[in-house]
Protein backbone atom coordinates (compact mmCIF):
# COMPACT_ATOMS: atom_id res chain seq x y z
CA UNK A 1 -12.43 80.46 58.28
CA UNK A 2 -8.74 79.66 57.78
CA UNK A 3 -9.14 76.88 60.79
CA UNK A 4 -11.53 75.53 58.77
CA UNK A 5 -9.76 75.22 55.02
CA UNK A 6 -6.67 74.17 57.33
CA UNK A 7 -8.23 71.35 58.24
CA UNK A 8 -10.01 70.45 55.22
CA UNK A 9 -6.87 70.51 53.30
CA UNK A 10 -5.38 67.81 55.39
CA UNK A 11 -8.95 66.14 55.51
CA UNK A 12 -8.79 65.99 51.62
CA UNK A 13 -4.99 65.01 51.70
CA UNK A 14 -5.45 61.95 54.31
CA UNK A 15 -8.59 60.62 52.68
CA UNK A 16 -7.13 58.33 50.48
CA UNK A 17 -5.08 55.97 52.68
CA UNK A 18 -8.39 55.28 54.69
CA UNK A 19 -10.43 54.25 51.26
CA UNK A 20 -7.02 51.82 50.61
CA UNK A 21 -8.39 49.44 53.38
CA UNK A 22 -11.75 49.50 51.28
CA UNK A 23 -9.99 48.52 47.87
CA UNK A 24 -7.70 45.77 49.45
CA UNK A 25 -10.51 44.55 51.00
CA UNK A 26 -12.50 44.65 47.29
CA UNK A 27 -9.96 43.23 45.53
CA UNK A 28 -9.19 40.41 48.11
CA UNK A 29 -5.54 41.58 48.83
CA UNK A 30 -6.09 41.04 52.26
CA UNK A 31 -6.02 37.85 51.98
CA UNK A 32 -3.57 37.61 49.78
CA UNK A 33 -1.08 39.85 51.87
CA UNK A 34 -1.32 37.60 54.90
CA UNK A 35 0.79 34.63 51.94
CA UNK A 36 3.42 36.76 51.85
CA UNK A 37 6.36 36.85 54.62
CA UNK A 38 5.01 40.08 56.55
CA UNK A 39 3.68 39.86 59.94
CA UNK A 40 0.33 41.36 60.68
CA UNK A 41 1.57 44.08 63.06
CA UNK A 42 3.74 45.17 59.57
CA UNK A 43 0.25 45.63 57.56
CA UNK A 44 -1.29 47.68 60.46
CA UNK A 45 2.11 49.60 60.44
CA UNK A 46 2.09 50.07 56.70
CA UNK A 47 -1.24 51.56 56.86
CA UNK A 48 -0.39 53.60 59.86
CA UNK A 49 2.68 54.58 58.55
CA UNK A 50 1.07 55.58 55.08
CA UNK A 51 -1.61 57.70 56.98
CA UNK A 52 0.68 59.65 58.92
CA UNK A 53 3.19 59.92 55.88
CA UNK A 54 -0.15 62.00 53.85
CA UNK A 55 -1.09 63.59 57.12
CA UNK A 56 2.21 65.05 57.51
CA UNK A 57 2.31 66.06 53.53
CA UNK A 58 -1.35 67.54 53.81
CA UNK A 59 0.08 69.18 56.93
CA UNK A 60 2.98 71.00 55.07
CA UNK A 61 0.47 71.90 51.91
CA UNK A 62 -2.00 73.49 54.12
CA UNK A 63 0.98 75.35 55.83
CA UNK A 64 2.89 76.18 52.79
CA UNK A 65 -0.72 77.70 51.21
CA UNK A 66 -1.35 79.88 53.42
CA UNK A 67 2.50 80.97 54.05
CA UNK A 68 2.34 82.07 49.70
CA UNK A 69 -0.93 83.64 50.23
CA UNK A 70 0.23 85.70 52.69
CA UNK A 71 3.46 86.49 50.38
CA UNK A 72 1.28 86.95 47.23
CA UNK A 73 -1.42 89.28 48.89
CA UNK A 74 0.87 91.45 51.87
CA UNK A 75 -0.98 89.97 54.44
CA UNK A 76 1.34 88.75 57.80
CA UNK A 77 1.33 85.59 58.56
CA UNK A 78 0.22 85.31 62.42
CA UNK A 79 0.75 82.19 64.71
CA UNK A 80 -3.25 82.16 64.03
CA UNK A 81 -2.40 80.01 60.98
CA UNK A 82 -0.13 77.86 62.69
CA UNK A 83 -2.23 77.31 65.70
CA UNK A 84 -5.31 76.63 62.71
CA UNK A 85 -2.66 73.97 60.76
CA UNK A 86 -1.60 72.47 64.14
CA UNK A 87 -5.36 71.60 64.94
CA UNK A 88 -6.49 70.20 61.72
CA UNK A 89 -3.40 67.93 62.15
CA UNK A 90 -4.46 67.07 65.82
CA UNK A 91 -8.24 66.57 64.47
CA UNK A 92 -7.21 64.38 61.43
CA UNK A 93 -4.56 62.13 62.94
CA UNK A 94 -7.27 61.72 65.37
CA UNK A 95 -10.11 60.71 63.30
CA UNK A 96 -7.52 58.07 61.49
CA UNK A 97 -6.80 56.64 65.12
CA UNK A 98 -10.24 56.23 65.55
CA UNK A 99 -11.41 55.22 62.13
CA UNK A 100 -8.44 52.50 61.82
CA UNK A 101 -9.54 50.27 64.69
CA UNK A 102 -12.89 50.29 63.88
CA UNK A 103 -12.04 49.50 60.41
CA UNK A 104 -10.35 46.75 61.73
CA UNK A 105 -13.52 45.60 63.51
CA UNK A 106 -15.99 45.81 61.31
CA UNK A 107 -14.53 45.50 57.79
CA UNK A 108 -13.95 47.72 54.71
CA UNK A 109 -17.46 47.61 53.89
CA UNK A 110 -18.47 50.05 56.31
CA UNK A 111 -15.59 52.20 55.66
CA UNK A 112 -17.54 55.14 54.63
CA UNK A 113 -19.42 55.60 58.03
CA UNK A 114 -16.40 54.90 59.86
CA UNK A 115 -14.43 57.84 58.33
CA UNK A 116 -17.13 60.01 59.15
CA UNK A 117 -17.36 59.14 62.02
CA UNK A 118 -13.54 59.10 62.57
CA UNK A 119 -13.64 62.89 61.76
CA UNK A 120 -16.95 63.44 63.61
CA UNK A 121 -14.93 61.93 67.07
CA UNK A 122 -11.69 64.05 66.36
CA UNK A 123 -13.80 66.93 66.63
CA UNK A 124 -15.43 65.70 69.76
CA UNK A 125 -11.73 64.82 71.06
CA UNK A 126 -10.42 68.44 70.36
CA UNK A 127 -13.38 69.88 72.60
CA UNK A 128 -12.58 67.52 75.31
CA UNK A 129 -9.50 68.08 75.18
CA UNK A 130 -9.50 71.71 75.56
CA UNK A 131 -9.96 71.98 78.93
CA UNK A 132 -6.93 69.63 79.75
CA UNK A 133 -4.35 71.87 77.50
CA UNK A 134 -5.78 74.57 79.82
CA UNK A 135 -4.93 73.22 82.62
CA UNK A 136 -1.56 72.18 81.64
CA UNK A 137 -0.93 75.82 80.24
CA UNK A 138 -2.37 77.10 83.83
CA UNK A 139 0.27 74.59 85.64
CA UNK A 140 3.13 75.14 83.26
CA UNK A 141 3.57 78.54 81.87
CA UNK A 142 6.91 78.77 79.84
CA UNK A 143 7.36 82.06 79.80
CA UNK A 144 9.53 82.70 76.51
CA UNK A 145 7.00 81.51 74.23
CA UNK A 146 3.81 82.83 73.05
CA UNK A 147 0.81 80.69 74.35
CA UNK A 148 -0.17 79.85 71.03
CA UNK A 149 1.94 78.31 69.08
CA UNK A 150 2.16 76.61 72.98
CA UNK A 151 -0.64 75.20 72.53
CA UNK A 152 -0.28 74.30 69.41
CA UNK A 153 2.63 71.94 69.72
CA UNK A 154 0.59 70.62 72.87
CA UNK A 155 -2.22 69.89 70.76
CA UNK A 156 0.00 68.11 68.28
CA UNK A 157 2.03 66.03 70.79
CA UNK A 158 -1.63 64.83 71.97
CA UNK A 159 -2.27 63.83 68.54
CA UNK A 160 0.23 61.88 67.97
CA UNK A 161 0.29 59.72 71.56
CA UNK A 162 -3.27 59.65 70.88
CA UNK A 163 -2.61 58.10 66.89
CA UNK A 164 0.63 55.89 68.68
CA UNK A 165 -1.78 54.33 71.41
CA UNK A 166 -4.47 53.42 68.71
CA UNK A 167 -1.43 51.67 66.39
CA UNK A 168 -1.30 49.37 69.31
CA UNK A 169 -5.07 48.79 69.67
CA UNK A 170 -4.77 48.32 65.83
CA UNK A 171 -2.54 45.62 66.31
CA UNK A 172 -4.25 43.64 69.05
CA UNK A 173 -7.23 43.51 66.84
CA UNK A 174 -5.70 42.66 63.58
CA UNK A 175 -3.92 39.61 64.78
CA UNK A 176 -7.21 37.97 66.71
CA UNK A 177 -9.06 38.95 63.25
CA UNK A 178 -9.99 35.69 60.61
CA UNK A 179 -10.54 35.95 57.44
């Protein structure tokens, strides 16, 4: 259950820089934007920026919830919460580096579907992926920390080459886009 809110604290936290691309898309900025002197790779990087930026705060309110919950009510805070915070991170700043691209793609008018299905493929990616942070816990046991919070930071490191690799696909396809 606490996996769960986690993640749909940071879900609720990142939504709005997704639905910005819809509004500057509605009110024409987009066009507008491309006037001023700013390169196209620094829009994609102020969006990508922005998104991380509320992924991190949603991060450290989901975290910081749970940490005066467990203050307020006696109850110890395990590595169970981090490891829960740590993989609604991994699944959110993966559903942005999917939903971004395709945004990109297909325009602001589909945005809705996209986010959903943005989420819907950083679940899918956190299932796939479980069987590779296996295997690198299998091939590189450190023994002084617990295999949790292990995995956790693996999951997050993923996340974020994952998020830095679609920035770059992000790019690519904003600069061959017309409008």
């Amino acid at each position: 259950m606490y996996r769960l809110i986690a993640t749909f604290i940071i879900l609720f936290a990142a939504t709005p820089a997704l639905e910005v691309i819809k509004y500057e898309s509605k009110s024409g900025y987009e066009k507008y934007v491309l006037t001023l002197p700013v390169t196209r790779s620094n829009i994609v990087q102020s969006h990508y920026f922005f998104y991380f930026l509320v992924v991190i705060i949603g991060t450290l309110l989901s975290y910081s919830i749970f940490y005066v919950y467990g203050l307020v009510s006696d109850t110890p805070i395990d590595d169970g919460i981090f490891k829960s915070v740590s993989l609604g991170t991994f699944i959110i700043l993966n559903a942005g580096a999917i939903a971004y691209p395709l945004l990109y793609v297909f325009g602001a008018e589909k945005s809705d579907a996209i986010t959903i299905g943005g989420a819907c493929g950083g679940l899918v990616t956190y299932f796939g992926l479980q069987s590779v942070i296996g295997y690198l816990i299998e091939q590189f046991p450190i023994s002084n920390l617990n295999s949790s919070v292990y995995v956790s930071i693996l999951y997050i490191i993923f996340g974020v080459i994952l998020y830095i690799s679609s920035f770059f696909i992000s790019v690519f396809i904003y600069r061959k886009k017309e409008f």
